[in-house]
Protein backbone atom coordinates (compact mmCIF):
# COMPACT_ATOMS: atom_id res chain seq x y z
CA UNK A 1 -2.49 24.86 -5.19
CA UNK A 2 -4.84 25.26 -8.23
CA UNK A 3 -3.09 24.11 -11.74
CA UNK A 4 -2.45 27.97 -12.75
CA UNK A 5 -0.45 28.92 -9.53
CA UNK A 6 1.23 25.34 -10.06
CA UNK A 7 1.77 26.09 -14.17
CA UNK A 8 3.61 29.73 -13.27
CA UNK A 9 5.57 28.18 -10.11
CA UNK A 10 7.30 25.54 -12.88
CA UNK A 11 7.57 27.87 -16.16
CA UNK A 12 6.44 31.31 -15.33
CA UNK A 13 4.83 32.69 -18.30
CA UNK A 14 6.53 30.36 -20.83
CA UNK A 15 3.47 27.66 -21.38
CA UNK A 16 0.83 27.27 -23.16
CA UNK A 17 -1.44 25.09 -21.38
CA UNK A 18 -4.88 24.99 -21.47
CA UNK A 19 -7.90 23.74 -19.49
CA UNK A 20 -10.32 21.82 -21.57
CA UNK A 21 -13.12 20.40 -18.75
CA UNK A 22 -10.41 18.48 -16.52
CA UNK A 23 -7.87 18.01 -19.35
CA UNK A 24 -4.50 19.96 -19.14
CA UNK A 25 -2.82 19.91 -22.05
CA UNK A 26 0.19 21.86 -23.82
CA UNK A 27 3.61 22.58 -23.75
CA UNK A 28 6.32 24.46 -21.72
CA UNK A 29 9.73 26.19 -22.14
CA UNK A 30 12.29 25.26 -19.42
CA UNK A 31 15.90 25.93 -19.55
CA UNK A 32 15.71 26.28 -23.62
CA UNK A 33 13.82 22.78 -24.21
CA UNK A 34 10.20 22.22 -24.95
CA UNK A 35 7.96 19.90 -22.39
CA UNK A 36 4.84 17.92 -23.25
CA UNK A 37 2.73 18.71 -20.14
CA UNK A 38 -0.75 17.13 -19.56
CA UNK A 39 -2.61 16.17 -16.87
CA UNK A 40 -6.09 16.74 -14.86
CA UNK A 41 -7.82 19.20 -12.75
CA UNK A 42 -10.99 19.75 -10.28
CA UNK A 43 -10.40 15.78 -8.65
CA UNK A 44 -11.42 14.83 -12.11
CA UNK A 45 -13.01 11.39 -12.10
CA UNK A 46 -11.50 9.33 -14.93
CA UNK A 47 -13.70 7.93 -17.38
CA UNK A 48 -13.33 6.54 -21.25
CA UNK A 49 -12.97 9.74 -22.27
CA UNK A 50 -10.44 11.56 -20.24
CA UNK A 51 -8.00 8.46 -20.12
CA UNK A 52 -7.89 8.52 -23.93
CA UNK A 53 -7.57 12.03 -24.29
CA UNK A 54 -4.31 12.23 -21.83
CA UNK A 55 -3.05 9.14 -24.31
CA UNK A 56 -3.83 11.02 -27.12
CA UNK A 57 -1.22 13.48 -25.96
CA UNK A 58 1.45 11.35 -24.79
CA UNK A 59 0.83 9.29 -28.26
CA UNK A 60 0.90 12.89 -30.43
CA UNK A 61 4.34 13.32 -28.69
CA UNK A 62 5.82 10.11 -29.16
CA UNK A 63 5.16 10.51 -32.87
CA UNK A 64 5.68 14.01 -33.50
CA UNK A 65 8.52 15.45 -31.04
CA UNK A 66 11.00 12.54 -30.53
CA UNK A 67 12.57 12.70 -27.31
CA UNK A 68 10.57 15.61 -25.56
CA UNK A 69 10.17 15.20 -21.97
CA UNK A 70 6.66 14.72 -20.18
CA UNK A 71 5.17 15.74 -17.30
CA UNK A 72 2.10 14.81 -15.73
CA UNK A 73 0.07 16.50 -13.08
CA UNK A 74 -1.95 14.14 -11.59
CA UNK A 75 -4.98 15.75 -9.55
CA UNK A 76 -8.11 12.44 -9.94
CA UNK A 77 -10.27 11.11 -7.30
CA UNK A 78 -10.06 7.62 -9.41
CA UNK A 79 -11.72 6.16 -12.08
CA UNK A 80 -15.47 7.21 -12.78
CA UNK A 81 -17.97 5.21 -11.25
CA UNK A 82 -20.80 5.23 -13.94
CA UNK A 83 -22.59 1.81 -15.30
CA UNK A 84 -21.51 3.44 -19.09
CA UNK A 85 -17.97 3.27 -18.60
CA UNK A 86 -17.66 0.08 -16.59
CA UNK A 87 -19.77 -1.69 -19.76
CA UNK A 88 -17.27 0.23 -22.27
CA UNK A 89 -14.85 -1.24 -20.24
CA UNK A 90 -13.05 1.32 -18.20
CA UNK A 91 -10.38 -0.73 -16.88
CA UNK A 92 -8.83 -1.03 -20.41
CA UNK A 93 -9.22 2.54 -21.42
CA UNK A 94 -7.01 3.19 -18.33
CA UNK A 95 -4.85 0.29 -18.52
CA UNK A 96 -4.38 2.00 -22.13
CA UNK A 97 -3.17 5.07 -21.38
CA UNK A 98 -0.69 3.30 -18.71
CA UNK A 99 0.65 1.61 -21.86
CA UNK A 100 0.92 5.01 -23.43
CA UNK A 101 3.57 6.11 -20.97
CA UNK A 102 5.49 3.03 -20.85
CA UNK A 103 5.62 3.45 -24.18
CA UNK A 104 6.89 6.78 -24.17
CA UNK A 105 9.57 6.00 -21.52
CA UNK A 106 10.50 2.81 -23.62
CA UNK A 107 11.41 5.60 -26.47
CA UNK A 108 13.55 7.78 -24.79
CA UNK A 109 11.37 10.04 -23.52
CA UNK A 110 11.82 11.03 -19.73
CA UNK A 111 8.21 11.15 -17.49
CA UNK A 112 8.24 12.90 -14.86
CA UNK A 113 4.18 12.83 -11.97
CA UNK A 114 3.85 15.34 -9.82
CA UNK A 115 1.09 14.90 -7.36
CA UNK A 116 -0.10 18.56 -6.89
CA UNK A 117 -3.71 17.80 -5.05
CA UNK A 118 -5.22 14.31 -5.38
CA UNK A 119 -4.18 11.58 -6.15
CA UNK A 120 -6.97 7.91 -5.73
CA UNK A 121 -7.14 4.89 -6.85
CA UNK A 122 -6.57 4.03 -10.40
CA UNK A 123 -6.42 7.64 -11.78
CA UNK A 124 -3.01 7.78 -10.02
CA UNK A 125 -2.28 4.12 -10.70
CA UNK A 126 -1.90 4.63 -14.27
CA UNK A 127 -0.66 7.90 -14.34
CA UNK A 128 1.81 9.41 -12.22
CA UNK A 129 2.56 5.97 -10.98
CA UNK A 130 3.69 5.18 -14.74
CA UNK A 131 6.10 7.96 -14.81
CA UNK A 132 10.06 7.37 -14.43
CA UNK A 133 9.36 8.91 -11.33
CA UNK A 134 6.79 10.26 -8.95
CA UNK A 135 7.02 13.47 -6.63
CA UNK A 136 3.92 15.90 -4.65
CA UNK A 137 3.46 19.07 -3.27
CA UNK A 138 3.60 18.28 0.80
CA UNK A 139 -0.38 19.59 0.90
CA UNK A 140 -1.08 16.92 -1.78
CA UNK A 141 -3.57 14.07 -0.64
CA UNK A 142 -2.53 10.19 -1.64
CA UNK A 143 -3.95 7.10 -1.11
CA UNK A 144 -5.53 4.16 -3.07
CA UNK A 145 -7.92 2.63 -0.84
CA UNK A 146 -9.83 4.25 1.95
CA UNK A 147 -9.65 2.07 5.15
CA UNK A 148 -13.79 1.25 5.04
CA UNK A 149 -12.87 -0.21 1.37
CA UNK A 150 -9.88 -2.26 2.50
CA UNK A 151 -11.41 -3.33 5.13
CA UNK A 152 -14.30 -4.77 3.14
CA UNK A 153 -11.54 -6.31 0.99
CA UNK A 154 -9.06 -7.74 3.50
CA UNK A 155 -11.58 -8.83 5.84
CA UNK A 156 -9.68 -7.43 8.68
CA UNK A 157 -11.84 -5.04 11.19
CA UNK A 158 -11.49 -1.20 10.14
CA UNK A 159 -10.73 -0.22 14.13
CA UNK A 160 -7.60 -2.57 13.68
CA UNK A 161 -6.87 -1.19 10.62
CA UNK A 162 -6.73 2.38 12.40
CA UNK A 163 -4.42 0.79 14.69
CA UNK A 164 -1.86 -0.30 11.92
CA UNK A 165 -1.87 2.91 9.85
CA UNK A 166 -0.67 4.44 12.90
CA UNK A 167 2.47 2.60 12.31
CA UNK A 168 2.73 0.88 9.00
CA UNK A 169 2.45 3.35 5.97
CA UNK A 170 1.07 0.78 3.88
CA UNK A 171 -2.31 0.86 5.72
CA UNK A 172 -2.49 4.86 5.95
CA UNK A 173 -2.80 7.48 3.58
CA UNK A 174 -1.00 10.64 2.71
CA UNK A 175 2.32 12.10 1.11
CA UNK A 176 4.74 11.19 3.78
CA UNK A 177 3.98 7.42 3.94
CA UNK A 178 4.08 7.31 0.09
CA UNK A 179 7.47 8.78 0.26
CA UNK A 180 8.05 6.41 2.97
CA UNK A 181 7.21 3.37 0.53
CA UNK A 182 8.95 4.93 -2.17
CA UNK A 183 6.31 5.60 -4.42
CA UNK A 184 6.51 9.12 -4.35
CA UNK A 185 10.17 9.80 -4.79
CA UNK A 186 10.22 13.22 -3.13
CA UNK A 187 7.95 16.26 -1.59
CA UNK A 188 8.97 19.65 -3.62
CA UNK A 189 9.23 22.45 -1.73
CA UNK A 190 10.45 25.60 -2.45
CA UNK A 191 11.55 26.53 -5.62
CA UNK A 192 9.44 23.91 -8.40
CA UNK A 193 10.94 25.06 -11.37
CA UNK A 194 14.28 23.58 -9.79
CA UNK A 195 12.86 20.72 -8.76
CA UNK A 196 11.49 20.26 -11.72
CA UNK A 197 14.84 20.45 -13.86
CA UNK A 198 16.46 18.11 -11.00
CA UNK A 199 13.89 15.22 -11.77
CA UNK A 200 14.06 15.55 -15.07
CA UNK A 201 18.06 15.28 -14.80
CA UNK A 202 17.88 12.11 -12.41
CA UNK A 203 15.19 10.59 -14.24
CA UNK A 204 16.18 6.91 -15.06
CA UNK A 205 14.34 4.11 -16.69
CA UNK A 206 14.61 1.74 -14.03
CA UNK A 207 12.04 1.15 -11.08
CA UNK A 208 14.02 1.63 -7.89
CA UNK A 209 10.70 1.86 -5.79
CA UNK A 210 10.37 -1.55 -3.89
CA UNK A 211 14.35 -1.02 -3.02
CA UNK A 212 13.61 2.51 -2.13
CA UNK A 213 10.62 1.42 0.19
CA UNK A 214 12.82 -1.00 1.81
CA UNK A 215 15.95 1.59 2.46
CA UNK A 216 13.00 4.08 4.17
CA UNK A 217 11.77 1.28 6.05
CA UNK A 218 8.09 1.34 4.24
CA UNK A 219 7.90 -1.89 2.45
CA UNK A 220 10.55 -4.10 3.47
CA UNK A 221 9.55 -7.04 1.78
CA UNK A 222 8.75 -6.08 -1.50
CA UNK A 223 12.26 -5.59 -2.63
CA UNK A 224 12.97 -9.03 -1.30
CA UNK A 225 9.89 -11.08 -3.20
CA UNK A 226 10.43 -9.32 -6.20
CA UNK A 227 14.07 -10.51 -6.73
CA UNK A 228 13.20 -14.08 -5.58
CA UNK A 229 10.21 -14.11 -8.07
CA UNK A 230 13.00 -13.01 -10.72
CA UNK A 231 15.67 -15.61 -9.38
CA UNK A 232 13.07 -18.73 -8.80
């Protein structure tokens, strides 16, 4: 689903977003309350200047509209692999704009992702990851890592890494194993608009991920380690 098909499905007509390169950026009416939208487009590549251009919005929103809600459409192929931005130091640009929504959530203001065509690597990371909550279209495609990649990392053989994604969703790719581990909270179908105003009514502050990863059988350790780091 392209981001103008996705912008009428949530608000109909009542937006004013715009398209500047792979920016989206605006606001929306729904259900007689303004929404800070902003987001990316065409498997934008994040680089210094897109990641402080979404902060820029989620900043201008802190500061100006106390409050307002956010929503962030995530559609990145990851963090852009140029020489320029890993000298300016990419890593911090993004880890910036992370801080950006954790700020916004620390002031009240509820976040809601919504995965509605790609979602890699860091561009996802420290965006729609950040939000109170996560959710994607079921044609949506997710994953951080691509099994050649982890393979190089883990050191483990890519055929046996095959092997595992065919039953553990933390080696494989794809919607329905994020929703497994309970980073994606949900797949909207149907009617967005009213899944839209659902999230943003069950939105909570706290990170109920690892726990929900355990309860869906996804990750059912993480819950676990995390309280005994906590408790130790």
């Amino acid at each position: 689903m392209n981001w103008e098909t996705l912008l009428s499905a949530l608000f109909g007509s009542a937006h004013n977003v715009q398209c500047d390169g792979d920016l989206l950026h605006g606001s929306a009416q729904l259900n007689g309350q303004t929404i800070t939208v902003v987001g990316t487009t065409h498997h934008a590549a994040i680089g210094v200047e897109l990641a402080l251009a979404q902060a820029r919005v989620v900043l201008d929103t802190v500061r100006d509209f106390p409050g307002r809600a956010i929503v962030l459409l995530v559609d990145t192929q990851g963090q852009r692999l140029r020489h320029r931005d890993e000298l300016l130091g990419i890593n911090r640009y993004m880890a910036h704009m992370g801080c950006c929504i954790a700020l916004a959530r620390q002031h009240g203001h509820r976040v809601i992702g919504l995965v509605y065509d790609q979602a890699l690597s860091g561009g996802f990371i420290t965006s729609g990851l950040m939000a109170d909550a996560c959710y994607a279209l079921p044609e949506a495609e997710i994953r951080v890592m691509r099994l050649p990649a982890m393979a190089r990392v883990t050191k483990l053989d890519e055929q046996r890494l095959a092997e595992l994604s065919k039953s553990n969703p933390v080696f494989a790719p794809g919607v329905e194993n994020y929703v497994t581990m309970g980073g994606i909270e949900a797949l909207w179908r149907g009617d967005l608009q009213a899944c839209l105003v659902d999230a943003l009514q069950q939105a909570t502050t706290q990170d109920t991920r690892a726990a929900e990863g355990a309860a869906r059988g996804g990750r059912t350790l993480a819950a676990q380690v995390a309280m005994r780091v906590v408790n130790a």
